[in-house]
C-alpha atoms as a PDB file:
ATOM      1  CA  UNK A   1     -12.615 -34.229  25.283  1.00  0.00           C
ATOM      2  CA  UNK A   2     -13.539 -37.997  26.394  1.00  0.00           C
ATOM      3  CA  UNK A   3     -14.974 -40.491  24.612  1.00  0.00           C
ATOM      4  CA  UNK A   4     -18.534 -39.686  26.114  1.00  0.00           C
ATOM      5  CA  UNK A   5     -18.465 -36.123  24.444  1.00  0.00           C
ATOM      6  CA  UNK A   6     -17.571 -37.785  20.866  1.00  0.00           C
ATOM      7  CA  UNK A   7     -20.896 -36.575  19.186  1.00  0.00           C
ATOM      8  CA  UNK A   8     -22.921 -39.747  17.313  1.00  0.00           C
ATOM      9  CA  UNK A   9     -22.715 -40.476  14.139  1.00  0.00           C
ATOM     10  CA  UNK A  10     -26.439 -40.302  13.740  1.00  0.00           C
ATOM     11  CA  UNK A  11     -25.862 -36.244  14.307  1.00  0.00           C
ATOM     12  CA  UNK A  12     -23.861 -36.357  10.992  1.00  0.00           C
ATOM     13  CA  UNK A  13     -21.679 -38.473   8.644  1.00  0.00           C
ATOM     14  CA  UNK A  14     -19.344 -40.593  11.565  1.00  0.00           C
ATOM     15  CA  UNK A  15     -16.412 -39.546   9.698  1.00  0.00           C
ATOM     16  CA  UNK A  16     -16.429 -35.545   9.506  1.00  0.00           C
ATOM     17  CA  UNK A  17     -18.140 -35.535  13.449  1.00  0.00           C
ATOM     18  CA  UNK A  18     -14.289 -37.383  14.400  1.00  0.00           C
ATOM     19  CA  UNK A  19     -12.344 -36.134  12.172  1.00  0.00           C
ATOM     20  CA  UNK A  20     -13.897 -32.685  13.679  1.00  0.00           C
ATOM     21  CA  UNK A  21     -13.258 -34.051  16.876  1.00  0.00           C
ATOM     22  CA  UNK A  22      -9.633 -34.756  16.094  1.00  0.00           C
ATOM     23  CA  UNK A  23      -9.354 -31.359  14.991  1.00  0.00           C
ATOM     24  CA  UNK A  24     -10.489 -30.079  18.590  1.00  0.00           C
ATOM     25  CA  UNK A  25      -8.700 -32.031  20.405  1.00  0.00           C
ATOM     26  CA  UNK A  26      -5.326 -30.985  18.123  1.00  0.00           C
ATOM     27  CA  UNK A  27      -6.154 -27.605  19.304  1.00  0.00           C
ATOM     28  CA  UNK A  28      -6.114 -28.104  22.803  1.00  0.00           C
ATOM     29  CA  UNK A  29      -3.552 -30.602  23.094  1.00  0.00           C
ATOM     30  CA  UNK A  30       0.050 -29.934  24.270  1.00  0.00           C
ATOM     31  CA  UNK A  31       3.414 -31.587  24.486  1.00  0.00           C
ATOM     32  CA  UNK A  32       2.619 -35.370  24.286  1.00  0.00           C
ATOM     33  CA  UNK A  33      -0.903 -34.784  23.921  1.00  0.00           C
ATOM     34  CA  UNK A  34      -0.497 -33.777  20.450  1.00  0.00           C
ATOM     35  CA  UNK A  35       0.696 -37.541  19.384  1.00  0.00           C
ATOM     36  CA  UNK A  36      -1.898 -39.855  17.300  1.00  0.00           C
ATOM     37  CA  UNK A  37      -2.496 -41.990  20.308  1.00  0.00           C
ATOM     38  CA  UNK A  38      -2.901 -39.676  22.931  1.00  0.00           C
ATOM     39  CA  UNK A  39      -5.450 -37.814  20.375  1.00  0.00           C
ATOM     40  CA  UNK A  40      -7.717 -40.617  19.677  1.00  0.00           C
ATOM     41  CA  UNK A  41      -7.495 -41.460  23.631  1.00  0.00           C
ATOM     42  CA  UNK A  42      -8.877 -38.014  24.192  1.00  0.00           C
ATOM     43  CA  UNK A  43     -11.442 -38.215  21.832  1.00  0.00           C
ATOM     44  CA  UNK A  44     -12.565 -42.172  21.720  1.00  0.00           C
ATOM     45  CA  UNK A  45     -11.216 -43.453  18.984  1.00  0.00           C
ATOM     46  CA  UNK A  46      -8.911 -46.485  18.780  1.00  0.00           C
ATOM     47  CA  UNK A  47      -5.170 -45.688  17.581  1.00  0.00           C
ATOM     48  CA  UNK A  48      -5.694 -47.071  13.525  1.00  0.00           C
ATOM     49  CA  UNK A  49      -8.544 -45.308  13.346  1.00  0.00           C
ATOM     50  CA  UNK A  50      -7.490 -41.683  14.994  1.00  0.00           C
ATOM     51  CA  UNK A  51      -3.624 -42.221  12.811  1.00  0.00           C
ATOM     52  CA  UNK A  52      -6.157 -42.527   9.417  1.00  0.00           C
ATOM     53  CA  UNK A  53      -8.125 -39.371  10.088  1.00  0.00           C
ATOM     54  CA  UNK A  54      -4.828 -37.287  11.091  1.00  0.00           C
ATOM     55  CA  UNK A  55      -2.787 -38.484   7.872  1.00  0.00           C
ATOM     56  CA  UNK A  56      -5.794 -37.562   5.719  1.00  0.00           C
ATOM     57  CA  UNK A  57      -6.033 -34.293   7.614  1.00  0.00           C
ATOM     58  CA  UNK A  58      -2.470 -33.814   7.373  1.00  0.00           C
ATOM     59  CA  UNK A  59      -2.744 -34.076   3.308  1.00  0.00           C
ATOM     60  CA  UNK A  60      -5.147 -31.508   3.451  1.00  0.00           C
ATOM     61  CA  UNK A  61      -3.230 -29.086   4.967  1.00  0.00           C
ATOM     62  CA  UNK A  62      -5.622 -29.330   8.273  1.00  0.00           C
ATOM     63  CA  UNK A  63      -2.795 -30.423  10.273  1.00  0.00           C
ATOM     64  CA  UNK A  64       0.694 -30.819  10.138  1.00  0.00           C
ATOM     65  CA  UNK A  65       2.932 -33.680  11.920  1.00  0.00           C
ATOM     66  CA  UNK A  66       6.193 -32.827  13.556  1.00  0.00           C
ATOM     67  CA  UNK A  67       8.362 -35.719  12.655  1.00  0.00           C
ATOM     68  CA  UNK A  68      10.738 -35.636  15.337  1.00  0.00           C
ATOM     69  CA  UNK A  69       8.050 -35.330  17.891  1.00  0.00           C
ATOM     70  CA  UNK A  70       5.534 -37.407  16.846  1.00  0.00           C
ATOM     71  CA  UNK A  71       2.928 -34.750  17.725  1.00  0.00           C
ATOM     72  CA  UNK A  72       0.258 -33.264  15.883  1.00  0.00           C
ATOM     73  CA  UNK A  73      -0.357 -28.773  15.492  1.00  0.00           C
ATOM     74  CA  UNK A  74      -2.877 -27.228  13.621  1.00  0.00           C
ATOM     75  CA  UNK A  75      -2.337 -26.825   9.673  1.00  0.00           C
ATOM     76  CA  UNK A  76      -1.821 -23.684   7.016  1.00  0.00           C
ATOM     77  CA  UNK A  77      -5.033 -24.740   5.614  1.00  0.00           C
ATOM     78  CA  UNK A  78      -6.946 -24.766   8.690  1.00  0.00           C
ATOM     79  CA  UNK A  79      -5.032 -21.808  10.415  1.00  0.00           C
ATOM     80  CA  UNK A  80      -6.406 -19.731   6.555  1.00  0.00           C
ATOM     81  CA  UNK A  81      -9.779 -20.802   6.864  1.00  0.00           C
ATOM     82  CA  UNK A  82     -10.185 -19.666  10.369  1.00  0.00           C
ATOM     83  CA  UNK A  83      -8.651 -16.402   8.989  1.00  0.00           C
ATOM     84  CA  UNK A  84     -10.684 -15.654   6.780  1.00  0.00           C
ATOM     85  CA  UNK A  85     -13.401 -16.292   9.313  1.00  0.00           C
ATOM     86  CA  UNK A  86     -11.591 -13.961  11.102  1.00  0.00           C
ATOM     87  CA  UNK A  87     -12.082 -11.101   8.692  1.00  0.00           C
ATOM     88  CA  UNK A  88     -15.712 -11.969   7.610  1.00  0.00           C
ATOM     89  CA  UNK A  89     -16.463 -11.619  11.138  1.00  0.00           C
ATOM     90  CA  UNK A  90     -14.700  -8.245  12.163  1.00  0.00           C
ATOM     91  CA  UNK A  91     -16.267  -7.054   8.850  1.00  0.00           C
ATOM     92  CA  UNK A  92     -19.949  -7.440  10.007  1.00  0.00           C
ATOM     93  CA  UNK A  93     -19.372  -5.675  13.350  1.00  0.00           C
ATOM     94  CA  UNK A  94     -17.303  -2.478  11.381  1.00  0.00           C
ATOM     95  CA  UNK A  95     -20.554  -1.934   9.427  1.00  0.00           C
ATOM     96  CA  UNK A  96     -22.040   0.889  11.588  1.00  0.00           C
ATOM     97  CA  UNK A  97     -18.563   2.421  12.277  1.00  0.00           C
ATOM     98  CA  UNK A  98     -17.839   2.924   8.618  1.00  0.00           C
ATOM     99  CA  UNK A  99     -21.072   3.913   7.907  1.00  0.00           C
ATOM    100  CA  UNK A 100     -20.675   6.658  10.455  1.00  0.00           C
ATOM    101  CA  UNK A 101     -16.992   7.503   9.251  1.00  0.00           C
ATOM    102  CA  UNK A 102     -18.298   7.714   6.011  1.00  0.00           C
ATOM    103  CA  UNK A 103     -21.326   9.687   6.609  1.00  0.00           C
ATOM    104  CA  UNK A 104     -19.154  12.454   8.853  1.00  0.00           C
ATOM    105  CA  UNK A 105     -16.077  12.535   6.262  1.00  0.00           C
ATOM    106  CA  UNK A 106     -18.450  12.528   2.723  1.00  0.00           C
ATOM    107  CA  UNK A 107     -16.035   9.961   1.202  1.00  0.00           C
ATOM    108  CA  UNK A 108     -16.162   6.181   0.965  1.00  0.00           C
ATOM    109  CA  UNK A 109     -15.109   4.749   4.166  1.00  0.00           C
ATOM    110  CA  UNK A 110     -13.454   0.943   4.116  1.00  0.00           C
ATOM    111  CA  UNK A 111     -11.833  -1.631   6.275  1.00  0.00           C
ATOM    112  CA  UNK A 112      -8.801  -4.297   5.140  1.00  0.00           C
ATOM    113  CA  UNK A 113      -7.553  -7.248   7.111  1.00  0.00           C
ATOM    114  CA  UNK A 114      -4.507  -8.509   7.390  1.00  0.00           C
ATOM    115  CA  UNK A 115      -3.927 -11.898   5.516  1.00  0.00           C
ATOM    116  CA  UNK A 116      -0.590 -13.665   4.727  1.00  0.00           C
ATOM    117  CA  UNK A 117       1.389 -10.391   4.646  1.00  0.00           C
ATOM    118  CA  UNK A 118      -1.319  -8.904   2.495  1.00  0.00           C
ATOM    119  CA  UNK A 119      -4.518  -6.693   3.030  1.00  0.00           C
ATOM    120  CA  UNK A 120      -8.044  -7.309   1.337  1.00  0.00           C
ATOM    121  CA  UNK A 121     -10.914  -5.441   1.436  1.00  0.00           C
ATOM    122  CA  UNK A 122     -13.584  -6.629   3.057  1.00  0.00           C
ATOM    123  CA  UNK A 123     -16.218  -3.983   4.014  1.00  0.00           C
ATOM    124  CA  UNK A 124     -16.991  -0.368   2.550  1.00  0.00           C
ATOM    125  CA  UNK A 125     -19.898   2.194   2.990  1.00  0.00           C
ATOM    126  CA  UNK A 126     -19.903   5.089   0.443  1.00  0.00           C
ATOM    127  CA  UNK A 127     -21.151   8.265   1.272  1.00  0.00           C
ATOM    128  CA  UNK A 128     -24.460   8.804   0.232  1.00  0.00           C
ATOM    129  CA  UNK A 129     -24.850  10.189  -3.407  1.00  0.00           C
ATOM    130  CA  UNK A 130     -20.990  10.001  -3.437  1.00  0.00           C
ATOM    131  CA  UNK A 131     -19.707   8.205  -6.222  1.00  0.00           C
ATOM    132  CA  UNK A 132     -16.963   5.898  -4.845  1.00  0.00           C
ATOM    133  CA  UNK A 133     -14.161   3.460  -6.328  1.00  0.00           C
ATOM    134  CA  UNK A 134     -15.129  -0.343  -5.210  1.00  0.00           C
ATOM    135  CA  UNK A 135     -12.257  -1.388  -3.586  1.00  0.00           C
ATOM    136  CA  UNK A 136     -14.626  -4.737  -1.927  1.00  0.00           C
ATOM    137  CA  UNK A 137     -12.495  -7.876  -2.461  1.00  0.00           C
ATOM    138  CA  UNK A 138      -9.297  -6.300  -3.553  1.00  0.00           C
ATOM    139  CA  UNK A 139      -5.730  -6.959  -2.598  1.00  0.00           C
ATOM    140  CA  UNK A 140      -3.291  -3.617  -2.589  1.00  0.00           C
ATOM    141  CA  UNK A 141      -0.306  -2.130  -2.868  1.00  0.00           C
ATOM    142  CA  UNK A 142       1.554  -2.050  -0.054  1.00  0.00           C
ATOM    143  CA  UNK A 143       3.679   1.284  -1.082  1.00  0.00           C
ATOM    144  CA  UNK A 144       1.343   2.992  -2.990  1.00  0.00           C
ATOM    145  CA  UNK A 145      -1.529   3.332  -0.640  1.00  0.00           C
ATOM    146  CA  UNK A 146      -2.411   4.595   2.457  1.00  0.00           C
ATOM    147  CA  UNK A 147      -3.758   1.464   3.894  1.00  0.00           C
ATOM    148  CA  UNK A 148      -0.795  -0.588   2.829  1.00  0.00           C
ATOM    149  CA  UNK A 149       1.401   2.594   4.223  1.00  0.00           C
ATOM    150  CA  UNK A 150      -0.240   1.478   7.464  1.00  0.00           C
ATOM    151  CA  UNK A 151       0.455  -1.972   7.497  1.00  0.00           C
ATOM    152  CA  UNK A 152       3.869  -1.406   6.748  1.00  0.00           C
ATOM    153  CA  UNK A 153       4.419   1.402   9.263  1.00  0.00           C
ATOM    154  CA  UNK A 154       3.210  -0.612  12.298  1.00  0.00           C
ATOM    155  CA  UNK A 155       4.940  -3.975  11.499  1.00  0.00           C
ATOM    156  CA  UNK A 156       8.454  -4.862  12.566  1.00  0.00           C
ATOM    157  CA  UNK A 157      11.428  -3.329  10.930  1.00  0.00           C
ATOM    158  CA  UNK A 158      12.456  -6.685   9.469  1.00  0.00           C
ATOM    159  CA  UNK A 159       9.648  -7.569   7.906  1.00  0.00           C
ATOM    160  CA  UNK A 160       8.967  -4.534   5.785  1.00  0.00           C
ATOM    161  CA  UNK A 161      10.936  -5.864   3.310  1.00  0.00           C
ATOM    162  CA  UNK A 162       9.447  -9.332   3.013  1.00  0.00           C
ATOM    163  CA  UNK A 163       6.231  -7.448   2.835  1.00  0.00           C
ATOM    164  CA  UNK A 164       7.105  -5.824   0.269  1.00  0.00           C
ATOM    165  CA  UNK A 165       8.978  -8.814  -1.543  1.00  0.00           C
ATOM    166  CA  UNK A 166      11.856  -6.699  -3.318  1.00  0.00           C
ATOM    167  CA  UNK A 167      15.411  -7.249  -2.690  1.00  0.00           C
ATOM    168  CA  UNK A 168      17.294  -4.075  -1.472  1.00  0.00           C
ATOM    169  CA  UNK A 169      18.577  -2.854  -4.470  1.00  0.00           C
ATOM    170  CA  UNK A 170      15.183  -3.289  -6.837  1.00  0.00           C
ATOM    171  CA  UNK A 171      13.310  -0.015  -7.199  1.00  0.00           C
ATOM    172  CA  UNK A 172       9.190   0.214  -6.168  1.00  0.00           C
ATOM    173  CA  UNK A 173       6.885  -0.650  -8.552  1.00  0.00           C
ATOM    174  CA  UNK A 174       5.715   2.731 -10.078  1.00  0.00           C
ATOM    175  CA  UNK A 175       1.843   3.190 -11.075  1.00  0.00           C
ATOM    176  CA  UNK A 176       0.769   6.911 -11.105  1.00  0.00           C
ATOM    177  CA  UNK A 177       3.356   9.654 -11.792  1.00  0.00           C
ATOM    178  CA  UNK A 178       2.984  10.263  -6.839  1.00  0.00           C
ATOM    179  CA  UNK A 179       4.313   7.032  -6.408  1.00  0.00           C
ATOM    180  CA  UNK A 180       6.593   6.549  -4.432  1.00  0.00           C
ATOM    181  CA  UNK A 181       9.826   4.080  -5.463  1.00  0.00           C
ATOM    182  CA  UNK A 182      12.665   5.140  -3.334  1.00  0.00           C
ATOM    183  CA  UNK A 183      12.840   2.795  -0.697  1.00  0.00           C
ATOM    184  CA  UNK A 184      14.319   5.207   1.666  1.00  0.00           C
ATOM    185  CA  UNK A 185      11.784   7.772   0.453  1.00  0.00           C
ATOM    186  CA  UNK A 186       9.678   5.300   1.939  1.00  0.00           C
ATOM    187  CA  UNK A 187      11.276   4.641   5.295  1.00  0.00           C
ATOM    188  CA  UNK A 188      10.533   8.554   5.429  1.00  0.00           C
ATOM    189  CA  UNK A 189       7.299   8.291   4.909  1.00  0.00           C
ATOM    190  CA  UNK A 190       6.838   5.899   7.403  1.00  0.00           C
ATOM    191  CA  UNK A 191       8.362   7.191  10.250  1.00  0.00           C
ATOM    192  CA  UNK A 192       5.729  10.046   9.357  1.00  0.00           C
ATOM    193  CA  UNK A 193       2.932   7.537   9.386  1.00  0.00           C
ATOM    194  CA  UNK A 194       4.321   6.006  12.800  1.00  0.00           C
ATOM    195  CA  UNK A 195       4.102   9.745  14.426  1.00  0.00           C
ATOM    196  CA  UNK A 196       0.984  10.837  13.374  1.00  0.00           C
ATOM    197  CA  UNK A 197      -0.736   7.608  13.551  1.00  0.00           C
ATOM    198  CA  UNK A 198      -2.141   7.859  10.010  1.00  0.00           C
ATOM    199  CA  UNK A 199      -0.972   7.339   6.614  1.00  0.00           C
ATOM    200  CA  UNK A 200      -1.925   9.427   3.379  1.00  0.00           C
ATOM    201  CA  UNK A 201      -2.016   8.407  -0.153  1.00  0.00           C
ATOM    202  CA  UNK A 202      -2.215  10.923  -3.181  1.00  0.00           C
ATOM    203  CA  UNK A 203      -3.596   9.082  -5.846  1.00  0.00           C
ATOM    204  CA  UNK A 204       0.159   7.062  -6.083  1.00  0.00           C
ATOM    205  CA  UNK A 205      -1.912   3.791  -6.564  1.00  0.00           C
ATOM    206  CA  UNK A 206      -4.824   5.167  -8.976  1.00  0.00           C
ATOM    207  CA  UNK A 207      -4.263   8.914 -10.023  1.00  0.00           C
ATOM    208  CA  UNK A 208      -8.595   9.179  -8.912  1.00  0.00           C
ATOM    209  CA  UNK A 209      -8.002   7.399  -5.470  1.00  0.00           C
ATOM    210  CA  UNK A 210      -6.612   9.698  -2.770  1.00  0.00           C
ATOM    211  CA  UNK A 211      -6.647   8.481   1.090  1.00  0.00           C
ATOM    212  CA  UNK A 212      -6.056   8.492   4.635  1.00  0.00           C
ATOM    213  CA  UNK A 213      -6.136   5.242   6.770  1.00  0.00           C
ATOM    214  CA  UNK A 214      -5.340   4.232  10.001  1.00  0.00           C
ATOM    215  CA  UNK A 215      -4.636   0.825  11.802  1.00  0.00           C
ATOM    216  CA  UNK A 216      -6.430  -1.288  13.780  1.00  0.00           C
ATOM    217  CA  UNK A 217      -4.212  -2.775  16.579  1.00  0.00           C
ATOM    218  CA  UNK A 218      -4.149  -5.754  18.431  1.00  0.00           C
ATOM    219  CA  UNK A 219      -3.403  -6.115  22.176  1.00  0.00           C
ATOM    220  CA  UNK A 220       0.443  -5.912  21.655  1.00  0.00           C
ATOM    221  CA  UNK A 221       0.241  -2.978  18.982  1.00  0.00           C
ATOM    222  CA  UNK A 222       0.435  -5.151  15.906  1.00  0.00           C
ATOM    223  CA  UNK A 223      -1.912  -4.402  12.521  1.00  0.00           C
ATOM    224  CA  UNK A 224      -4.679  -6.701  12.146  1.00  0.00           C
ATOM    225  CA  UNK A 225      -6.953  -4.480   9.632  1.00  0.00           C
ATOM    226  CA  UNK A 226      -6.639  -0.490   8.246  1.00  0.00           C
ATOM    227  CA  UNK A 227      -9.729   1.658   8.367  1.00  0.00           C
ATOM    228  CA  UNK A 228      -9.889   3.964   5.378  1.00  0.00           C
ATOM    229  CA  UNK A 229     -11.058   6.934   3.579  1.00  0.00           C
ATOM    230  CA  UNK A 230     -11.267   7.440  -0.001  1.00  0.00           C
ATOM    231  CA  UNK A 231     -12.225  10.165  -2.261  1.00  0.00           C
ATOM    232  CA  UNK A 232     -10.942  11.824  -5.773  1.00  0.00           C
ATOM    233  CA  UNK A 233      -8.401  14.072  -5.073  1.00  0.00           C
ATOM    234  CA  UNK A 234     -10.586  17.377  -6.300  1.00  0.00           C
ATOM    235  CA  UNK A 235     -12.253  16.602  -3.337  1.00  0.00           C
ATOM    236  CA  UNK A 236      -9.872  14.761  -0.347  1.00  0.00           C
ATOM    237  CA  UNK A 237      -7.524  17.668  -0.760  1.00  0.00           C
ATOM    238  CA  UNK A 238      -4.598  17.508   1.405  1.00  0.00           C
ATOM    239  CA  UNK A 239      -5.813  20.718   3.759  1.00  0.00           C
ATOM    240  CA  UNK A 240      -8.133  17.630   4.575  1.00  0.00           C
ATOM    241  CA  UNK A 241      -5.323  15.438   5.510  1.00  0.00           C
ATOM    242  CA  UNK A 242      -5.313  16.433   9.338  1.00  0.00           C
ATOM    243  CA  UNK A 243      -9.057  16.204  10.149  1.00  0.00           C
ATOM    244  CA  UNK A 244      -9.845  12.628   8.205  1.00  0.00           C
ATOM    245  CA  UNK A 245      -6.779  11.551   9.987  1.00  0.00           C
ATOM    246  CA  UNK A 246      -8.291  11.968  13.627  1.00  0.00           C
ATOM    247  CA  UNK A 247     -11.815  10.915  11.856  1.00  0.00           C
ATOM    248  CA  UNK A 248      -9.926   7.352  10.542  1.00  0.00           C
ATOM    249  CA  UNK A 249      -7.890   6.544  13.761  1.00  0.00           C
ATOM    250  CA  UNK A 250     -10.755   7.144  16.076  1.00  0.00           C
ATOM    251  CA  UNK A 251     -12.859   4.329  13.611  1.00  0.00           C
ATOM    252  CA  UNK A 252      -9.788   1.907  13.706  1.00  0.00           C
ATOM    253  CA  UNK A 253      -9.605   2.624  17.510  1.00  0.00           C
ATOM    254  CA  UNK A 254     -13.483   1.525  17.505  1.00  0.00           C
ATOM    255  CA  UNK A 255     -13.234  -1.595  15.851  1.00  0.00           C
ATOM    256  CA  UNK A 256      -9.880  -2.427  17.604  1.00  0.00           C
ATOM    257  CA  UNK A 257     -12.703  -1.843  20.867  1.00  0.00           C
ATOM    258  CA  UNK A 258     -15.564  -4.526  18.930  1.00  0.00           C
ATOM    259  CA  UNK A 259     -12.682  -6.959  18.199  1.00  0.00           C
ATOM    260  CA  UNK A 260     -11.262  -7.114  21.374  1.00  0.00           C
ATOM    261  CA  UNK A 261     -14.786  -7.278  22.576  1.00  0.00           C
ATOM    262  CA  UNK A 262     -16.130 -10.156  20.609  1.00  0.00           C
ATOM    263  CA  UNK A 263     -12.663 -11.809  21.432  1.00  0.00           C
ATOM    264  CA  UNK A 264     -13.630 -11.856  25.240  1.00  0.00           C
ATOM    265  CA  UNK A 265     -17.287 -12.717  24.701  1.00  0.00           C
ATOM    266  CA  UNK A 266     -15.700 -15.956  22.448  1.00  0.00           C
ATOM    267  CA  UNK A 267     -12.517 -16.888  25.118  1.00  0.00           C
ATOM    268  CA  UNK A 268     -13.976 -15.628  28.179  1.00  0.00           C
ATOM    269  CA  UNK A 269     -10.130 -14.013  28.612  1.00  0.00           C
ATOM    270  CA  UNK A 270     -10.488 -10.096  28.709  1.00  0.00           C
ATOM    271  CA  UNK A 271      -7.152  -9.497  27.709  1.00  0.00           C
ATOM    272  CA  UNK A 272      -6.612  -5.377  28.230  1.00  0.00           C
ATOM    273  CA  UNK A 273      -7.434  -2.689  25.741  1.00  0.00           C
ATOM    274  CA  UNK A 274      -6.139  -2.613  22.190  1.00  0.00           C
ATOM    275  CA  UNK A 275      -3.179  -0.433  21.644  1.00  0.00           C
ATOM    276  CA  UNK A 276      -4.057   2.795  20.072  1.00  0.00           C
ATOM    277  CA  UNK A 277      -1.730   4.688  17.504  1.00  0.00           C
ATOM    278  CA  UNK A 278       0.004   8.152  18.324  1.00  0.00           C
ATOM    279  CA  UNK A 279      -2.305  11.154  18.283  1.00  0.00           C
ATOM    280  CA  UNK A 280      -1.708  12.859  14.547  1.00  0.00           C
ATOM    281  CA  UNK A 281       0.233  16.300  15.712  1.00  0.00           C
ATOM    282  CA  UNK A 282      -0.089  17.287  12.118  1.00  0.00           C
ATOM    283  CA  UNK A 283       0.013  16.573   8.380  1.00  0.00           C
ATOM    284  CA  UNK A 284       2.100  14.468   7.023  1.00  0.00           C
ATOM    285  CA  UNK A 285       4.222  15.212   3.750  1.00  0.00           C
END
C-alpha cells in the first residue's frame, strides 16, 4: 500500500482510516517490513505518527511487537475478531444444509465452530413441529457430547489433553449417569469416532439430548466446525446411529465444500478439496 492509496480523512475520522491502514499493511508485511518505519513508509505516514498508532494498537491487543525484531504481527484481539467473523460467516451459508439435514433426519440439525480450543453454536434448524433443545450460542462439553467427541477425535494426539484441560490423573467431569470419565474409556471412543467418521452421544451431557455429529475439515484434515443432530433419546435411538451418521458427515462434507468455496471467491487461491472423514462402516459403541 503507498501513500496514494491511504484513503482521506474526509471518507472517515483520519485516525481509524490509518490506523486501519496500519492494520493492512501489518498483514501483508514480512521480515523487515513488519517494523514501525517500514509500515508507515508503506502506508504514508511519517515514523512518530505510524509508532503512535501501532503502540495504541498494540495495547489493544490489535497487534503485537516482537521485541527482538522490532517488527510488528497481527494481535489475539484482532486474530478473535476476525474469528468470530469467521463463524458468523460459515453460519449463514450452512443455513440451507441444516435445514435439509434436519428436514431428512426429523431432529434438530446444528453447526459449532471451532474457537480457542472450544466449540459454540452458531446455527440450528429444528425439524418442523419437532420440539428441539436450543443449543444457539452455547459452549460444550468436550467429552460428553458428540460434537465435542468430534473435535477431539480429529485434533492432534497432544492436544487432546489441553482441550480438555485435566491433568492425567483427574477423572472427567460427570453430568448424566452415560458419561463418560475414564480417560482411556475415552481414547476408545475416539478411535471409534476416527473410523467411522462420526461421533455419538447418549444423553452423557443432558440425559434428553442424544446425538450424532460429524466434522467439518479444513484443507489439511483439521476441525474447523461439527455438524450435528439432536433429538430425545425415545426418538434418536441408537438403531438410528448408522443412518444419521452418513446423513451428518455428508452435511459437514457440504459445508467443508461452501467454506472452501467462499475461501477461493475471497483469496482468489483455490486451494484443493477439503478433506473428508472415513466412510462410517458401522455403529459405534
Amino acid at each position: 500500500m503507498s501513500a496514494s492509496q491511504l484513503r482521506p480523512a474526509a471518507a472517515g475520522v483520519q485516525s481509524v482510516v490509518r490506523a486501519a491502514a496500519l492494520l493492512r499493511a501489518v498483514a501483508a508485511a514480512t521480515g523487515p517490513d513488519g517494523t514501525a518505519t517500514a509500515l508507515g513508509e508503506a502506508v504514508g505516514l511519517n515514523r512518530t505518527t505510524s509508532w503512535r498508532l501501532l503502540t495504541t494498537l498494540e495495547q489493544e491487543d490489535l497487534v503485537r511487537r516482537d521485541e527482538a525484531r522490532g517488527t510488528y504481527v497481527l494481535g489475539p484481539a484482532l486474530l478473535a475478531l476476525a474469528d468470530q467473523a469467521s463463524g458468523t460467516a460459515l453460519a449463514e451459508k450452512s443455513r440451507e444444509v441444516l435445514r435439509d439435514l434436519a428436514a431428512q433426519a426429523q431432529e434438530t440439525a446444528a453447526l459449532a465452530v471451532v474457537r480457542d480450543g472450544t466449540l459454540t453454536y452458531v446455527a440450528e434448524a429444528p425439524a418442523g413441529g419437532v420440539v428441539a433443545a436450543g443449543w444457539l450460542g452455547q459452549e460444550v462439553s468436550l467429552h460428553a457430547t458428540s460434537t465435542g467427541k468430534v473435535l477431539l477425535a480429529f485434533s492432534p494426539d497432544e492436544e487432546r489433553r489441553a482441550l480438555l484441560g485435566l491433568p492425567p490423573d483427574q477423572p472427567l467431569p460427570r453430568h448424566t449417569p452415560t458419561t463418560i470419565t475414564s480417560y482411556a474409556a475415552l481414547e476408545d471412543e475416539l478411535a471409534q469416532v476416527r473410523a467411522h467418521g462420526y461421533a455419538v452421544c447418549r444423553g452423557e451431557f443432558e440425559s434428553s439430548a442424544w446425538g450424532v455429529s460429524a466434522p467439518v475439515l479444513d484443507l489439511v484434515g483439521r476441525p474447523v466446525a461439527v455438524v450435528s443432530l439432536w433429538g430425545p433419546g425415545e426418538r434418536l435411538t441408537p438403531d438410528r446411529f448408522e443412518s444419521l451418521g452418513r446423513l451428518a458427515l455428508s452435511g459437514a462434507a457440504e459445508v467443508a465444500r461452501r467454506r472452501a468455496g467462499a475461501h477461493h471467491e475471497a483469496t482468489g487461491n483455490p486451494g484443493g478439496a477439503p478433506a473428508v472423514p472415513a466412510s462410517p462402516g458401522g455403529p459405534t459403541r
